[in-house]
Structures are given as C-alpha cells and as structure tokens.
Protein backbone atom coordinates (compact mmCIF):
# COMPACT_ATOMS: atom_id res chain seq x y z
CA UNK A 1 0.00 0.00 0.00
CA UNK A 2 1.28 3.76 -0.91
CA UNK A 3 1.02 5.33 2.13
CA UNK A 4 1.81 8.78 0.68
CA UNK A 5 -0.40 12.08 1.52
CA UNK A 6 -2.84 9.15 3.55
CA UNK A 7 -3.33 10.70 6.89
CA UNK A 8 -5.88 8.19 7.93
CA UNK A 9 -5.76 3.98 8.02
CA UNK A 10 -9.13 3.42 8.33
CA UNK A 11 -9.70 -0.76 9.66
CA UNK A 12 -12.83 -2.75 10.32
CA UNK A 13 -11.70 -5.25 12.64
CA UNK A 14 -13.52 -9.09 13.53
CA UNK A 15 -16.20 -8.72 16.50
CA UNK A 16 -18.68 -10.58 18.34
CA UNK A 17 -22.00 -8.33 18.96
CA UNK A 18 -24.93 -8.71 21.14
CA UNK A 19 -27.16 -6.57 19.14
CA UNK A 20 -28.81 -6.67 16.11
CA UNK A 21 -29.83 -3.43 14.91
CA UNK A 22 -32.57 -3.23 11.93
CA UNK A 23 -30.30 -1.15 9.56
CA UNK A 24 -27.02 -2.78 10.77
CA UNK A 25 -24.56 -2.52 7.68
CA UNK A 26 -22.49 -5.81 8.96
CA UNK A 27 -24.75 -8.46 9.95
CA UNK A 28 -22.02 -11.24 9.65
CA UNK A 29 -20.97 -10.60 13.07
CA UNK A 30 -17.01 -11.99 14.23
CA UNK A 31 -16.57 -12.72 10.14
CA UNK A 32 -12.94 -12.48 8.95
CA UNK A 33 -9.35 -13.29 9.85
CA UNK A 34 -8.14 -10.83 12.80
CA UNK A 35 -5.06 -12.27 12.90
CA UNK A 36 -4.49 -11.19 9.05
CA UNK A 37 -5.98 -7.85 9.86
CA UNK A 38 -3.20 -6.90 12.54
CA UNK A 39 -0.81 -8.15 10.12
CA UNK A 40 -2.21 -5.66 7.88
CA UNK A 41 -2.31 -2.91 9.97
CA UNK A 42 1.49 -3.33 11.50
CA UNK A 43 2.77 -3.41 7.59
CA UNK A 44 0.59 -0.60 7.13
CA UNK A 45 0.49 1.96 9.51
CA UNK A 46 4.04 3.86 9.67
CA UNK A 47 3.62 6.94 7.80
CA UNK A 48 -0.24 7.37 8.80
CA UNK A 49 -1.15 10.09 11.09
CA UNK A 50 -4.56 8.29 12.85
CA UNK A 51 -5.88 5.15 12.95
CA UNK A 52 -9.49 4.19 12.55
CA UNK A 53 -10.84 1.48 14.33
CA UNK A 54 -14.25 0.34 13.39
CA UNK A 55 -15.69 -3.56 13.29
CA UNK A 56 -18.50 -6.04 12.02
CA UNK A 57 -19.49 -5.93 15.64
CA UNK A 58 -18.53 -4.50 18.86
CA UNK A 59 -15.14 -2.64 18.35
CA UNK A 60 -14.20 -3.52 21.65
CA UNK A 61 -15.02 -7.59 21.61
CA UNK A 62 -12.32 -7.74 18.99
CA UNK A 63 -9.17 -10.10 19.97
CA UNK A 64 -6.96 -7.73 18.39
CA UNK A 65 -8.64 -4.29 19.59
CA UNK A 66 -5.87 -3.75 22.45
CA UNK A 67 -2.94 -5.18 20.38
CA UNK A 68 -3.75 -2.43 17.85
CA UNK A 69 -4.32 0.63 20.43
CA UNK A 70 -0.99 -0.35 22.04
CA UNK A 71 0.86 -0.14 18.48
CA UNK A 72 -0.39 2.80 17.31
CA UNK A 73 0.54 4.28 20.74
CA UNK A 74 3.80 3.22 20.52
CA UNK A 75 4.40 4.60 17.49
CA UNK A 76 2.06 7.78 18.59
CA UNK A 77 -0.36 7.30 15.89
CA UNK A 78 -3.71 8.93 17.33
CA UNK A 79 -5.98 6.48 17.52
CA UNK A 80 -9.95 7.10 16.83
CA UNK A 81 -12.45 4.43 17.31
CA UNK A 82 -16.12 4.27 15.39
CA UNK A 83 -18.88 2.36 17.22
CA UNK A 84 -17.34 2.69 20.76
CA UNK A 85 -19.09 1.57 23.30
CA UNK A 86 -17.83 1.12 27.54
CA UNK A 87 -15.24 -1.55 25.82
CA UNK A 88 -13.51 0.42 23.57
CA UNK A 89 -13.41 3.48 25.10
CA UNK A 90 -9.60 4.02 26.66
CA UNK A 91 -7.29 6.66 27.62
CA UNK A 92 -5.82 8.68 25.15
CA UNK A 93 -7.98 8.05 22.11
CA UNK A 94 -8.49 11.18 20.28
CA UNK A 95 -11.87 10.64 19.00
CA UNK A 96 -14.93 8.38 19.61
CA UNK A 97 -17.73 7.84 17.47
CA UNK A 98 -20.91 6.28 19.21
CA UNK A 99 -23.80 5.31 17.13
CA UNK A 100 -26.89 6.43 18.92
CA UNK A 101 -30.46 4.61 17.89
CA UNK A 102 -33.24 3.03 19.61
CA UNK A 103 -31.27 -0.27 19.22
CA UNK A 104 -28.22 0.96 20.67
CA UNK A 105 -29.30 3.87 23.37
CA UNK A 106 -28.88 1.98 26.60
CA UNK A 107 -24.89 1.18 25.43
CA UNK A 108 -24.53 4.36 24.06
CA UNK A 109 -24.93 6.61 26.81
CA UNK A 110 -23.08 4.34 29.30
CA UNK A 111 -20.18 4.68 26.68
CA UNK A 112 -20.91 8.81 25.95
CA UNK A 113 -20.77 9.01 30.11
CA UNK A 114 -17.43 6.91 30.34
CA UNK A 115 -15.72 8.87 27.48
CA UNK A 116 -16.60 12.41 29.45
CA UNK A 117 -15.01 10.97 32.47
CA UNK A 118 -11.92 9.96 30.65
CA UNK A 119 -11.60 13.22 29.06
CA UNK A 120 -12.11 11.90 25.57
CA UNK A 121 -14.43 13.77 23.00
CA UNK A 122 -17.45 12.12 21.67
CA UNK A 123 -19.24 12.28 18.09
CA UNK A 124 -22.19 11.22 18.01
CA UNK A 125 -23.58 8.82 14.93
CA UNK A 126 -27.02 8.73 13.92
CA UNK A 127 -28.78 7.21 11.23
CA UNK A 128 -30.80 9.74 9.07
CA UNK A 129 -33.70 8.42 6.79
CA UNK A 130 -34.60 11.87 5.97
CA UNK A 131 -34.12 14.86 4.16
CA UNK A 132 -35.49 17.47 7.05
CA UNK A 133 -32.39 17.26 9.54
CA UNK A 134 -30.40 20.60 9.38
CA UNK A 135 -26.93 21.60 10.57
CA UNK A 136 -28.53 23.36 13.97
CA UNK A 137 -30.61 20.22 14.37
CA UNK A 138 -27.23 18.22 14.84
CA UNK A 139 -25.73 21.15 16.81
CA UNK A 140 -28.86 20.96 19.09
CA UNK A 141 -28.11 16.95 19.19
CA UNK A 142 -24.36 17.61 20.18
CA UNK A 143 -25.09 20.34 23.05
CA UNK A 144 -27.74 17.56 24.36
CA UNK A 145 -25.33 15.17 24.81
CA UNK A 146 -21.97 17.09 25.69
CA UNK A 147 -20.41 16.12 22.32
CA UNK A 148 -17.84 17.68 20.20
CA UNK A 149 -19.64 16.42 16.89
CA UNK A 150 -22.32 14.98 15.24
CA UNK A 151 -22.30 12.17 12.31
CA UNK A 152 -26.36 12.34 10.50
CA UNK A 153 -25.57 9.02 8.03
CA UNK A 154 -27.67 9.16 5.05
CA UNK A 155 -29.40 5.25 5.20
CA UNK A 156 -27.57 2.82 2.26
CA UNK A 157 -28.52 -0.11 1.05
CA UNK A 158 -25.86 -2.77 2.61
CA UNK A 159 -26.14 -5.33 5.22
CA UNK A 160 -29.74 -5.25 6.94
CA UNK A 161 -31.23 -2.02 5.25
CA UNK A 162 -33.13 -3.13 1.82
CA UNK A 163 -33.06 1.03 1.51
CA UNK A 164 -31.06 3.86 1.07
CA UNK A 165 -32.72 7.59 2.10
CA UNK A 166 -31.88 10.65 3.32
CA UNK A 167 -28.86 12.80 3.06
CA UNK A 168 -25.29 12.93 5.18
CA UNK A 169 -24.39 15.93 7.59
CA UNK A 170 -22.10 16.20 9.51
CA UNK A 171 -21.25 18.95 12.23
CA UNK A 172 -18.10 19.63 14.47
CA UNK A 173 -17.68 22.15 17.27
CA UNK A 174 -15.57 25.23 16.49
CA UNK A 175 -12.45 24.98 18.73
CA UNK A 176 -11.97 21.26 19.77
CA UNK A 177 -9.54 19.17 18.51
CA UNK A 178 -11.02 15.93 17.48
CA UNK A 179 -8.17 14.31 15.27
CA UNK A 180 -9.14 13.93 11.25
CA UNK A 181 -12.28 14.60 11.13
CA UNK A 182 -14.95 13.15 8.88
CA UNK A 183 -13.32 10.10 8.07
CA UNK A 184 -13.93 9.26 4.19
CA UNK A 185 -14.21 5.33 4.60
CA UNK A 186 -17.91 4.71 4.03
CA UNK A 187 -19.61 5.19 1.17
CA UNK A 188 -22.04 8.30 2.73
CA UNK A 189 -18.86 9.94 3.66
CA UNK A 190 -16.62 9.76 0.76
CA UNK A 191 -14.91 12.60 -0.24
CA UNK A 192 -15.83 14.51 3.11
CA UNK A 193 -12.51 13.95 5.21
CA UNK A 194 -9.01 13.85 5.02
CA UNK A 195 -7.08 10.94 2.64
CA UNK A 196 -7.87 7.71 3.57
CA UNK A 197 -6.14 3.82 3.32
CA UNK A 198 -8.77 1.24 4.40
CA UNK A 199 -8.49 -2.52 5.44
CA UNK A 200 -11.01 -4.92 5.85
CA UNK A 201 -12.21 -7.36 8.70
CA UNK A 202 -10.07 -10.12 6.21
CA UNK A 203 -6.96 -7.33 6.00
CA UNK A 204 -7.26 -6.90 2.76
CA UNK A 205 -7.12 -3.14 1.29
CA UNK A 206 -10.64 -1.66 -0.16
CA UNK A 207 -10.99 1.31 -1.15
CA UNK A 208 -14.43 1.50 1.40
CA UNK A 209 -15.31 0.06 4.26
CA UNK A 210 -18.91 -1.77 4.61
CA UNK A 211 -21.36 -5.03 3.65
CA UNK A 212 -22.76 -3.74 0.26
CA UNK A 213 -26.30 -5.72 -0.27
C-alpha cells in the first residue's frame, strides 16, 4: 500500500455483537481473519497520522482491539475508534464515534458518560432516513449530549437495510480538537474527510469500508 499524503488507516476489525440493529450494515458478526488484519495494519500503519478502528461488531469484543491501540501508541499514531461503546473506550484516544439509535441507546450513553469521564471527545452517529435534519438540528443533538460532533448518516442499502434515504451531515464544534475529522471510509462519507487507506475485517485493502447488499 502507498502510504503517501494518507493521513488516515481506516480498519474494520472481527467482533462478536450482542445486538442486532434493523439497519445494521455488517450483519455477519465476528466474520474475517483478525489475525491477518493486525498483520495488515502493523505493515501498514508507519507513515499514517490516525488510525481508525471500526468492526463487524462491537469494536471492543475484537481479539486484536488492544494489540492495535498499544501499536499505534507506541508509534504515537492517534488512535480514533467508530462504534465505541464502555469496551472500547480508553485513555488517550483522540476521538470516539458512538452510534446512537433506539437499538443501541442503553450502550450508548453508558459509553458517551465513560468517554466524558476519561476526558475523551465524543461524536455522536445517527442514522438519518430523511431529508429534514439541518446543521442546527445536529448542533442541538451535540449540546444535548456534551459532544464535540455529530455524524447524521444518510441510510444505504448494505447489510440489513433493503433502503437507502436521506442525506449525510455532519457537524463539528468550532475549537476542539477531534483528530481527522470526517473520516472518508464509508460510502455516505466519501470525499468529506481527510485521505484515507482502508483494510477490511479479512486485511485486505478496499478502497471503502462496509457489507454492500
């Protein structure tokens, strides 16, 4: 991989999860080959500014999760996790992303609550099926829950959603440093954030992350 001008190394990592959220965009739970994924991500990640830790489940059920967060440390790579709940939620990340929902809401604030005490800043992800959110609806969502940023993620057709609706927003308190932010790894995002290098939950390089349909 030409890891020139790439800022981010965006990775979906293996995962057990105990949900199973209606528009979930990787339904095969734990599917792939975490050992090849570290692999992947030790070849891959000198000369990358953050790393972006995502999964097919729950980020912080993966077996490799910790491995990965102490590399990057070591070689201090700021580390941003997507889908963080209690479990992956550690000192010194410099970003995490919880997905808020009626499926999720119980994990997500206990996760929004630990990330406050820790001192690390929270965006928070919704789903949006709609075209009537605005930028001060998502500012209104961040001041509700203390957050430095809100994700709105236009609906797409992969995994358990059969549609694809609305529009993506995305909103980021003036003055707070959250690391790159949007990350361009999902199809609803591309082409909002900084350069991005993406491995999958088998460590192969994509050029997206996801479960098209």
């Amino acid at each position: 991989m030409n890891n020139m001008n790439k800022r981010v190394l965006a990775v979906q990592l293996p995962a057990p999860c105990p949900l199973a959220c209606g528009f979930c965009r990787t339904p095969q739970h734990d599917e792939g080959d975490p050992e090849a994924v570290y692999g992947a991500v030790i070849r891959d990640l000198p000369g990358h500014q953050e790393l972006y830790l995502t999964s097919n489940g729950e980020t912080g059920l993966s077996t490799v999760f910790r491995r990965l967060v102490q590399f990057a440390t070591g070689l201090g790579v700021k580390i941003s996790v997507l889908c963080a709940t209690e479990r992956s939620i550690v000192p010194g990340l410099c970003r995490v992303e919880v997905s808020l929902n009626e499926f999720t809401r119980p994990l997500a604030l206990r996760a929004i609550e630990k990330a406050k005490a820790l001192g690390v800043p929270v965006v928070v992800s919704i789903v949006n099926d709609s075209d009537e959110l605005s930028p001060t609806d998502l500012e209104k969502l961040a001041d509700e829950h203390g957050a430095a940023g809100v994700i709105a993620r236009g609906r797409q057709k992969e995994g358990r959603s059969a549609t694809q609706a609305g529009k993506t927003l995305v909103y980021q308190r003036p003055g707070i440093d959250i690391g790159s932010f949007p990350i361009s790894a999902y199809s609803e995002l591309a082409g909002f954030g900084a350069p991005v290098s993406c491995i999958d939950h088998f460590g192969r390089s994509v050029a997206l992350l996801g479960s098209p349909a």
